[in-house]
Protein backbone atom coordinates (compact mmCIF):
# COMPACT_ATOMS: atom_id res chain seq x y z
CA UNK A 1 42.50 48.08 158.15
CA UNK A 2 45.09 47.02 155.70
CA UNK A 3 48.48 49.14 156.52
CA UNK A 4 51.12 49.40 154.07
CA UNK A 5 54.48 50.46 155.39
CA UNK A 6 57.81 51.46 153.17
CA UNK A 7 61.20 52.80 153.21
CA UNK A 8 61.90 50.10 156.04
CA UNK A 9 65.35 48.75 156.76
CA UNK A 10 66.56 46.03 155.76
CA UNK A 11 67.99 44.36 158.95
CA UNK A 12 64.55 45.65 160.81
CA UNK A 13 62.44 42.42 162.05
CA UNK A 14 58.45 42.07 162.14
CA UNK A 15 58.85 41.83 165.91
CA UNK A 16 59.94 45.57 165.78
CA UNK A 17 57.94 47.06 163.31
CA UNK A 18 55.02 45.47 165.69
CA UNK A 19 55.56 46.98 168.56
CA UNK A 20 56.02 50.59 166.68
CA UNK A 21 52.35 50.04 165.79
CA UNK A 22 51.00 48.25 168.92
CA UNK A 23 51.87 51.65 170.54
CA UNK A 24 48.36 52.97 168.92
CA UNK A 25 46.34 49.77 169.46
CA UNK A 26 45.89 45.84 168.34
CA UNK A 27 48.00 44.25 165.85
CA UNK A 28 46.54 41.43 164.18
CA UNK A 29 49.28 40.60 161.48
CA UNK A 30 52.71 41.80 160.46
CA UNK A 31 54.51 41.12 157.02
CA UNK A 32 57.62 41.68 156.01
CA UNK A 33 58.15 41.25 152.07
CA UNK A 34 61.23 39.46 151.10
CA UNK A 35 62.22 38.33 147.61
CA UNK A 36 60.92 35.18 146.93
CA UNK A 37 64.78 34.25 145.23
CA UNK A 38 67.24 35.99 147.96
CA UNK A 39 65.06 35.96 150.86
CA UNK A 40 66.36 39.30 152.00
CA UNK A 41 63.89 42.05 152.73
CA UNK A 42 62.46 44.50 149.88
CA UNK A 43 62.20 47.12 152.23
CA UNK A 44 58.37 47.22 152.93
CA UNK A 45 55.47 45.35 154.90
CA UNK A 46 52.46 45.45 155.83
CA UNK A 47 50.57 45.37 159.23
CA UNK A 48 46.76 44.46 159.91
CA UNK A 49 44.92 46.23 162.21
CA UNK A 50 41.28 45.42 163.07
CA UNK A 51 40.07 48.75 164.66
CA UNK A 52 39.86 51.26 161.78
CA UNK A 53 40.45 54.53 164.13
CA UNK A 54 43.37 52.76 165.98
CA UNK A 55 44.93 51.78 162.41
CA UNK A 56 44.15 55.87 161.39
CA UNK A 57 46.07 57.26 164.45
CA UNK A 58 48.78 54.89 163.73
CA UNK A 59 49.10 56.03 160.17
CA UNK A 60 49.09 59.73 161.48
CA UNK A 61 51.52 59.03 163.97
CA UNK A 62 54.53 56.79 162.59
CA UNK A 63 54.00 58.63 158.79
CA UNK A 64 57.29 60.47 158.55
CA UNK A 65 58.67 59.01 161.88
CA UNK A 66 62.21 57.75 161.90
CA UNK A 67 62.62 53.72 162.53
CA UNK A 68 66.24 52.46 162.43
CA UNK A 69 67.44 55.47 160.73
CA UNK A 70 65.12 55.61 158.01
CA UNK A 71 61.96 57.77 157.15
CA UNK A 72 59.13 55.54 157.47
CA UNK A 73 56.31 55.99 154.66
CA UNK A 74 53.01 54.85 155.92
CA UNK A 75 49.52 54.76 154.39
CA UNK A 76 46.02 52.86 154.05
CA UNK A 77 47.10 49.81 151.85
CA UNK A 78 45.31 49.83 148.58
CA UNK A 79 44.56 46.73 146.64
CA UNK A 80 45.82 45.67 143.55
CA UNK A 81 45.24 46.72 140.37
């Protein structure tokens, strides 16, 4: 399952936002999104995890959690319009 994370900040590395959601199960991928100009972070990410009920708890847990003093806002990922 595709995770989207926001409200990150901006000094926080993938390395960190990994482990937050390793806690629940297997990572597969972490990406932070930077602008493609500055190459400072926008603030969101997302992480890829391949169990679907692992990904779920994850979202249920860290939703609303506090990570390097912000509120983190996590949710399925949905694709593109």
């Amino acid at each position: 399952m595709n995770i989207y994370v926001g409200n990150l900040n901006y000094r926080l590395e993938e390395e960190s936002l990994e482990q937050a959601f390793a806690q629940y199960g297997e990572v597969s991928s972490t990406k932070l999104i930077t602008d493609r100009e500055t190459g400072r972070a926008k603030g969101f990410g997302f992480i890829e995890m391949p169990n679907d009920d692992e990904a779920q708890a994850a979202i249920d847990g860290l939703n609303g959690t506090d990570l390097m003093g912000r509120t983190l806002v996590v949710n399925e990922a949905r694709p593109r319009s």
